[in-house]
PDB file of N, CA and C in Angstrom:
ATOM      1  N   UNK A   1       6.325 -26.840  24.763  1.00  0.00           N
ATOM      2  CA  UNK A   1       7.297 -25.788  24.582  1.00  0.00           C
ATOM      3  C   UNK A   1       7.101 -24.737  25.678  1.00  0.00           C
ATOM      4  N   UNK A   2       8.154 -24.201  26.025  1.00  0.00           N
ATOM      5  CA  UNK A   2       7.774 -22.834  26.887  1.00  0.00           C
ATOM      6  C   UNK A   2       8.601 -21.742  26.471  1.00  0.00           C
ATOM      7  N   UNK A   3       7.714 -20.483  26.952  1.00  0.00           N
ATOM      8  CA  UNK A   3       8.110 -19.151  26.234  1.00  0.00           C
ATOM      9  C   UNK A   3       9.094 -19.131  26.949  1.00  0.00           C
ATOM     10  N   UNK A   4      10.192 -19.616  28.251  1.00  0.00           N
ATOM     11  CA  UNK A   4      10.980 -19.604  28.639  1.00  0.00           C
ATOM     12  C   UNK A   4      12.360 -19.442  27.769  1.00  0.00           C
ATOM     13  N   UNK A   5      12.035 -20.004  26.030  1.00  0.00           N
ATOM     14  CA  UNK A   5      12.834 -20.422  26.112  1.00  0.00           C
ATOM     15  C   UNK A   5      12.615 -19.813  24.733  1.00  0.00           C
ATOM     16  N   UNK A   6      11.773 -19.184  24.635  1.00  0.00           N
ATOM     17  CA  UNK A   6      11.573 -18.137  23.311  1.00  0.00           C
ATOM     18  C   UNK A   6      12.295 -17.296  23.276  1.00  0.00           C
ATOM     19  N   UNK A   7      12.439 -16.768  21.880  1.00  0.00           N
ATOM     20  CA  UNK A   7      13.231 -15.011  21.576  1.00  0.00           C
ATOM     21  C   UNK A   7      12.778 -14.568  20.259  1.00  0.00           C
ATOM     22  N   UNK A   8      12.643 -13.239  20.442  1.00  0.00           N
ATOM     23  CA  UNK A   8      12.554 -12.508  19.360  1.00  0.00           C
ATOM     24  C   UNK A   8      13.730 -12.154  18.100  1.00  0.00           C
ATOM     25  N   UNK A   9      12.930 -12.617  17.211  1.00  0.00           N
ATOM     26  CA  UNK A   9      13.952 -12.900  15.620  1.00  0.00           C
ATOM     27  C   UNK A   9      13.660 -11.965  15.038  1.00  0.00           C
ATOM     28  N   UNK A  10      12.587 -11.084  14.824  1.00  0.00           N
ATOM     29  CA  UNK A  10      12.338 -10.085  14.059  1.00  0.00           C
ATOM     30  C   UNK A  10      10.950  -9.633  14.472  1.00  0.00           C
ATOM     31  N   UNK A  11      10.652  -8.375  14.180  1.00  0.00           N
ATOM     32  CA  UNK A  11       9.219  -7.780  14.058  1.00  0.00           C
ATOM     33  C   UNK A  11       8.488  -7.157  12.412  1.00  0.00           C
ATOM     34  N   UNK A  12       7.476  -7.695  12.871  1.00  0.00           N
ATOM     35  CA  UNK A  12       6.808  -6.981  11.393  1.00  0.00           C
ATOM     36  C   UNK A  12       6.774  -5.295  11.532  1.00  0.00           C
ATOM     37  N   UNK A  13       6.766  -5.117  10.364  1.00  0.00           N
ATOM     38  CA  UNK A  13       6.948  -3.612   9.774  1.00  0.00           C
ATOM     39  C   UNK A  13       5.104  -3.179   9.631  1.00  0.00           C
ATOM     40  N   UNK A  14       4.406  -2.471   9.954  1.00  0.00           N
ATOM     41  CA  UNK A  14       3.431  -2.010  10.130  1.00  0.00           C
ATOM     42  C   UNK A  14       2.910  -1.367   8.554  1.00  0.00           C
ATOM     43  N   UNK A  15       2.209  -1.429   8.227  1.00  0.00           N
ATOM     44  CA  UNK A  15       1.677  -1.087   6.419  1.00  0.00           C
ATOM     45  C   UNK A  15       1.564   0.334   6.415  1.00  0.00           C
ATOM     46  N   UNK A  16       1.376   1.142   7.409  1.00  0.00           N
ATOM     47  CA  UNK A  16       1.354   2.115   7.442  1.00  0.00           C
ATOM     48  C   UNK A  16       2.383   3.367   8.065  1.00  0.00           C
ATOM     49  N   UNK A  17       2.365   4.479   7.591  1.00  0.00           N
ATOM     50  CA  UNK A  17       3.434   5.173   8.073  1.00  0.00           C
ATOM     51  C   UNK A  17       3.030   5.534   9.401  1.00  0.00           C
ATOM     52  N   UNK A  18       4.212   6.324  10.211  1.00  0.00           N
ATOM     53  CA  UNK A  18       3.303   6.782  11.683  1.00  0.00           C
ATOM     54  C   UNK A  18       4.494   6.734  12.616  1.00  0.00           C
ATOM     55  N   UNK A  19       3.650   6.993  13.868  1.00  0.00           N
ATOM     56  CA  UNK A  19       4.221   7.022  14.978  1.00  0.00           C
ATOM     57  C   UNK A  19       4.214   5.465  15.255  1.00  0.00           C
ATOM     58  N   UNK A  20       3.257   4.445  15.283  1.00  0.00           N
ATOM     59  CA  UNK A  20       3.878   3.395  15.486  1.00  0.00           C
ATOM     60  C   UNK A  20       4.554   2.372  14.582  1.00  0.00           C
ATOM     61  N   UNK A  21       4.770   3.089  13.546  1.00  0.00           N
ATOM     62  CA  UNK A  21       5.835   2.567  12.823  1.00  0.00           C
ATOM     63  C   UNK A  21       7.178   3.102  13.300  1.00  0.00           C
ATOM     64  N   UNK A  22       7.516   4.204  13.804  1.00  0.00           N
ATOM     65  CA  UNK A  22       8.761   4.418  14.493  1.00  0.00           C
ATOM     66  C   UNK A  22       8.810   3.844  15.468  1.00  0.00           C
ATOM     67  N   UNK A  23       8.109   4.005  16.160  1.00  0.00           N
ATOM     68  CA  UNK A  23       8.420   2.996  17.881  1.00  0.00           C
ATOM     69  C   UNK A  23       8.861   1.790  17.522  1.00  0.00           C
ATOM     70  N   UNK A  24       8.336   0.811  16.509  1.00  0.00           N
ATOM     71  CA  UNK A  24       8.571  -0.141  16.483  1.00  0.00           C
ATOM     72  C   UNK A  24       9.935  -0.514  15.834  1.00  0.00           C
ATOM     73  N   UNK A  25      10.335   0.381  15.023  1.00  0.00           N
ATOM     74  CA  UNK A  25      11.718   0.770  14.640  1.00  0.00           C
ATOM     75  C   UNK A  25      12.688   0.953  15.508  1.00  0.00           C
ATOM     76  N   UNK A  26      12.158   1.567  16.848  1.00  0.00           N
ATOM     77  CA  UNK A  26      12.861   2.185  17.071  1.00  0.00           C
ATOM     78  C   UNK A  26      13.038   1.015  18.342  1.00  0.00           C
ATOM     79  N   UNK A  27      12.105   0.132  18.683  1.00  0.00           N
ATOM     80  CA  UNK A  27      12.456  -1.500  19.720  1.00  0.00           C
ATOM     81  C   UNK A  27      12.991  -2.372  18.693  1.00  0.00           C
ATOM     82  N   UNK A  28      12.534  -2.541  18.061  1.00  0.00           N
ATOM     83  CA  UNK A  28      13.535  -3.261  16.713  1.00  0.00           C
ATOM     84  C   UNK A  28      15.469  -3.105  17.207  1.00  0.00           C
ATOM     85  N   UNK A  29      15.384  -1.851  16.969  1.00  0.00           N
ATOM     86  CA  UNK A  29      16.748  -1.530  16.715  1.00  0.00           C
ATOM     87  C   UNK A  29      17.194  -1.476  18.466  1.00  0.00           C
ATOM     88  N   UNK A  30      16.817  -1.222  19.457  1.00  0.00           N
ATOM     89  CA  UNK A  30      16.976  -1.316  20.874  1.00  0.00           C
ATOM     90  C   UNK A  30      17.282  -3.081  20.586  1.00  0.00           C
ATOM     91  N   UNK A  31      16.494  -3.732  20.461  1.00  0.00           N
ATOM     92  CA  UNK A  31      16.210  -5.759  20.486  1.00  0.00           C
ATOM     93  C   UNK A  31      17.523  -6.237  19.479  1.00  0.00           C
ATOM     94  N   UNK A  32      17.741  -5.343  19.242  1.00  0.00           N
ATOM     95  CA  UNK A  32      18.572  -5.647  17.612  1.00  0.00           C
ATOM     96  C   UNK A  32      18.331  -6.548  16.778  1.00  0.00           C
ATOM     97  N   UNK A  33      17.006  -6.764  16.685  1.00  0.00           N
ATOM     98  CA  UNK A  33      16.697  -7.630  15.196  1.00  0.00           C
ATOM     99  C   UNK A  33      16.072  -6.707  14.466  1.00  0.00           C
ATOM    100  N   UNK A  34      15.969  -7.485  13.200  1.00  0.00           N
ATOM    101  CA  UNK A  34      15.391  -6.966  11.957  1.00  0.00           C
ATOM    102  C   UNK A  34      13.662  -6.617  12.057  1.00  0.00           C
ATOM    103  N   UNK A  35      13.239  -5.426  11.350  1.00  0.00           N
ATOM    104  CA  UNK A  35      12.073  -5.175  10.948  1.00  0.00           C
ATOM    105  C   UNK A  35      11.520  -5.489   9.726  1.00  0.00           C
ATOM    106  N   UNK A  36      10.554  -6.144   9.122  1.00  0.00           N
ATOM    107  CA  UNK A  36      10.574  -6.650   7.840  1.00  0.00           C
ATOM    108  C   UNK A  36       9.063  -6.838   7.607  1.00  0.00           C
ATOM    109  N   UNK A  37       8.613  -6.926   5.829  1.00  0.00           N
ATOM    110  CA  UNK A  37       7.282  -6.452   5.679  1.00  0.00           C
ATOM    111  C   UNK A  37       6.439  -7.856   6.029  1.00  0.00           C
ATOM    112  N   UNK A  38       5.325  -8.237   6.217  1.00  0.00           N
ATOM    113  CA  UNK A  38       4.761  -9.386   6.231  1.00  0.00           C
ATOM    114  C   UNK A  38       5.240 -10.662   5.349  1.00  0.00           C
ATOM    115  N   UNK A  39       5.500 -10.525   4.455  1.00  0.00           N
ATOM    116  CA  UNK A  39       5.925 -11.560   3.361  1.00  0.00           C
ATOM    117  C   UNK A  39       7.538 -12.228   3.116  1.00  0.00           C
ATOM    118  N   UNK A  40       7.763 -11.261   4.270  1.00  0.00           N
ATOM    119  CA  UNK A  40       8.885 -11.823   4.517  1.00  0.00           C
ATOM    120  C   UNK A  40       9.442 -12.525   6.024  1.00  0.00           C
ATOM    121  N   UNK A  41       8.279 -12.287   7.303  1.00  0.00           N
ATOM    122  CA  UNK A  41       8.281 -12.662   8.700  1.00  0.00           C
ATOM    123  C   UNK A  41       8.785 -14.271   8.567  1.00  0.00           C
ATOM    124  N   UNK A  42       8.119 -14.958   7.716  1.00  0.00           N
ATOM    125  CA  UNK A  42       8.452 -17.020   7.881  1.00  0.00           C
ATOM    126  C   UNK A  42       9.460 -16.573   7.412  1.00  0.00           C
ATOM    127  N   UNK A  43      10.403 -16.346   6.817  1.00  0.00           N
ATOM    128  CA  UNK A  43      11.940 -16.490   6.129  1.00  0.00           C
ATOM    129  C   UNK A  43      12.246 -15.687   7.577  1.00  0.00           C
ATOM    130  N   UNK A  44      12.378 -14.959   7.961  1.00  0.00           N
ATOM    131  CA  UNK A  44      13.528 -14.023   9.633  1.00  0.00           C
ATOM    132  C   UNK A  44      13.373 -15.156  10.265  1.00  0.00           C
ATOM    133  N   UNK A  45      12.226 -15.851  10.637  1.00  0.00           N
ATOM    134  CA  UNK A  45      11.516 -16.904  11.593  1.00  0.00           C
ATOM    135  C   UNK A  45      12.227 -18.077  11.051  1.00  0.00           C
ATOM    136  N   UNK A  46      12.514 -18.389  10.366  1.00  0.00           N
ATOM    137  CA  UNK A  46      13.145 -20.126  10.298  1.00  0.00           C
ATOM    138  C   UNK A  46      14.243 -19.595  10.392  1.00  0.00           C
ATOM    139  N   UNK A  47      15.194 -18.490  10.087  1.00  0.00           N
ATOM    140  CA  UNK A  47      16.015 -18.071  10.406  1.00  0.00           C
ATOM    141  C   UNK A  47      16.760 -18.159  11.816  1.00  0.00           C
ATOM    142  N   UNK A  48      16.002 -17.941  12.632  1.00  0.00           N
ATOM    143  CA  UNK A  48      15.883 -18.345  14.196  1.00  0.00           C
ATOM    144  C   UNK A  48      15.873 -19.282  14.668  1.00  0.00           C
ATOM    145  N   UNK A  49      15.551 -20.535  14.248  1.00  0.00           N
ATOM    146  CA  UNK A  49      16.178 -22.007  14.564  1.00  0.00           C
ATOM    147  C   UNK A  49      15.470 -22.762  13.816  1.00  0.00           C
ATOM    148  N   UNK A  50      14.437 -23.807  14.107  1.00  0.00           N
ATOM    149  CA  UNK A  50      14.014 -25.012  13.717  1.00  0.00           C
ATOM    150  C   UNK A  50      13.094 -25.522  14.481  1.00  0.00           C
ATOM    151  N   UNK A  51      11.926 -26.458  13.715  1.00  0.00           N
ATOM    152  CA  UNK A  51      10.974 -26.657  14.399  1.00  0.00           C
ATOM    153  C   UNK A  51      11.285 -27.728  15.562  1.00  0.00           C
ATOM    154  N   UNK A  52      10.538 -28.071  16.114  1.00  0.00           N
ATOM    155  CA  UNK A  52      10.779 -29.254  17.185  1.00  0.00           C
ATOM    156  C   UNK A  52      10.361 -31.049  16.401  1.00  0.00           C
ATOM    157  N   UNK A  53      11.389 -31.230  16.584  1.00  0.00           N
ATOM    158  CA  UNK A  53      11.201 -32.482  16.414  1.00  0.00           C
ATOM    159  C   UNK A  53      10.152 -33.281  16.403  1.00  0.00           C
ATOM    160  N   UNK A  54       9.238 -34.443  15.782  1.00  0.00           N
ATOM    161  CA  UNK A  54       8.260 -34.746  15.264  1.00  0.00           C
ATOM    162  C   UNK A  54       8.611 -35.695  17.081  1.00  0.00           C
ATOM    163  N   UNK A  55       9.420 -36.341  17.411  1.00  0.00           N
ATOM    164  CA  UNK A  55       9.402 -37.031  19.077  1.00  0.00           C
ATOM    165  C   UNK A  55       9.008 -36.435  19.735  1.00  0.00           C
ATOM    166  N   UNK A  56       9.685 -34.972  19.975  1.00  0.00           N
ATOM    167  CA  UNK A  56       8.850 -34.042  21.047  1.00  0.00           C
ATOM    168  C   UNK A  56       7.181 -33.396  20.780  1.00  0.00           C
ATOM    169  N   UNK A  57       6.955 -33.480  19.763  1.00  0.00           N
ATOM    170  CA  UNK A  57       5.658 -33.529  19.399  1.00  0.00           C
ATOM    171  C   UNK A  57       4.174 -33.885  20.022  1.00  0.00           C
ATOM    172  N   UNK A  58       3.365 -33.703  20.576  1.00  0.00           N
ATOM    173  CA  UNK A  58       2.210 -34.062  20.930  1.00  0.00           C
ATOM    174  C   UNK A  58       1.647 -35.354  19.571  1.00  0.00           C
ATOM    175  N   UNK A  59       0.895 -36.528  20.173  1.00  0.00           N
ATOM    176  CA  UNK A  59       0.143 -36.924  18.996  1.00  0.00           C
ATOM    177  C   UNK A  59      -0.611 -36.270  18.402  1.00  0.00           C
ATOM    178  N   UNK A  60      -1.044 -35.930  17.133  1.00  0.00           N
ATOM    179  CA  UNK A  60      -2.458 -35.152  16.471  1.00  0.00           C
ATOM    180  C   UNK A  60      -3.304 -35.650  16.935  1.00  0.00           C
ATOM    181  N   UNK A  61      -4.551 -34.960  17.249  1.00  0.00           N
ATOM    182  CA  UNK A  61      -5.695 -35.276  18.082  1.00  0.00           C
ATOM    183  C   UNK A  61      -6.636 -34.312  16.750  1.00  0.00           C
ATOM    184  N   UNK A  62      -8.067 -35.327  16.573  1.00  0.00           N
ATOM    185  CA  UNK A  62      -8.583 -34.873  15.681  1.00  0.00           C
ATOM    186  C   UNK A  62      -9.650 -33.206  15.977  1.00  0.00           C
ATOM    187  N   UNK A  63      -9.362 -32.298  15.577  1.00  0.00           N
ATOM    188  CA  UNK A  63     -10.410 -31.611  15.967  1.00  0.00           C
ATOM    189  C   UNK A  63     -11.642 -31.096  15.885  1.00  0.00           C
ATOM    190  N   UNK A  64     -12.574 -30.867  16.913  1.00  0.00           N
ATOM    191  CA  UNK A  64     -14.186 -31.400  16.794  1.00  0.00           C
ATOM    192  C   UNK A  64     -15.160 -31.352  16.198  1.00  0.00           C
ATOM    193  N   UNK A  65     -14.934 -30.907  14.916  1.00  0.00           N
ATOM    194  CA  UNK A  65     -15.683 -30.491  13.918  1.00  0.00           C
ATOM    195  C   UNK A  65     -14.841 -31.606  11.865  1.00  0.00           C
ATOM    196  N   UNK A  66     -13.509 -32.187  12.956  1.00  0.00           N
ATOM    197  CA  UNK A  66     -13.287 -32.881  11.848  1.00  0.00           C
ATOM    198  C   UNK A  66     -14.631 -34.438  12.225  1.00  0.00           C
ATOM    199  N   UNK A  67     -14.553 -35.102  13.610  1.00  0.00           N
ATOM    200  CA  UNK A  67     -15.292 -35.503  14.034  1.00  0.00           C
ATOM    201  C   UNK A  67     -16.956 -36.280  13.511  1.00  0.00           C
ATOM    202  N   UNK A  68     -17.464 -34.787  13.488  1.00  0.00           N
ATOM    203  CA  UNK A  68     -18.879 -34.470  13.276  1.00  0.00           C
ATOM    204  C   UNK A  68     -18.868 -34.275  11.489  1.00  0.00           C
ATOM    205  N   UNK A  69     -18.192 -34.524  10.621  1.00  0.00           N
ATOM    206  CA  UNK A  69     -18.006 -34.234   9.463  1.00  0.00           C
ATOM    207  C   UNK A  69     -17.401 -35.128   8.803  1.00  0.00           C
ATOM    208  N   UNK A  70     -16.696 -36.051   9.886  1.00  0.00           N
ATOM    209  CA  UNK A  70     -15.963 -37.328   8.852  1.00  0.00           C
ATOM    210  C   UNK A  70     -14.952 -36.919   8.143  1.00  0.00           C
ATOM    211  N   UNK A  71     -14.573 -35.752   8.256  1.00  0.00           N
ATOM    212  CA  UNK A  71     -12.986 -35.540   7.879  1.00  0.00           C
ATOM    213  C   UNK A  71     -11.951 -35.416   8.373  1.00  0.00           C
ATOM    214  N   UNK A  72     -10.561 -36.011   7.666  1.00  0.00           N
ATOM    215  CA  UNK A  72      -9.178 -36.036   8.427  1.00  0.00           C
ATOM    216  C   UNK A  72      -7.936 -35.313   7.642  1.00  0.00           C
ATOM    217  N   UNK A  73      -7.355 -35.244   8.561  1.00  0.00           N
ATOM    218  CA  UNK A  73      -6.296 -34.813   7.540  1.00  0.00           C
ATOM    219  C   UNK A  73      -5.438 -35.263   6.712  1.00  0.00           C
TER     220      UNK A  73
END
């Protein structure tokens, strides 16, 4: 994949009040997407398109500690 070809769907909303909770409000609304609390970021995000196809996919490659442990997924 390349970030070429990325875009921004939304930003998380910061837990706290503040100055960088406005800024980020305030690129939010410059970007014109939505600001939204953590529990809601995967729902804006699939919102934004779809994963890549299981063809374009890399094979799973086991990683190195599944290995050394005898476990898979």
């Amino acid at each position: 994949m390349r970030a070429s070809h990325a875009r921004i769907v939304g930003l998380m909303l910061p837990p706290t009040r503040g100055p960088k909770r406005r800024g980020l409000i305030a690129a939010a609304a410059y970007l014109e997407v939505p600001v939204v609390p953590f529990r809601k970021l995967k729902a804006v995000g699939s919102d934004g398109g779809s994963a890549a196809p299981n063809a374009l996919r890399p094979p799973r490659t086991p990683l190195p500690w599944e290995a050394v442990m005898g476990a898979s997924r």
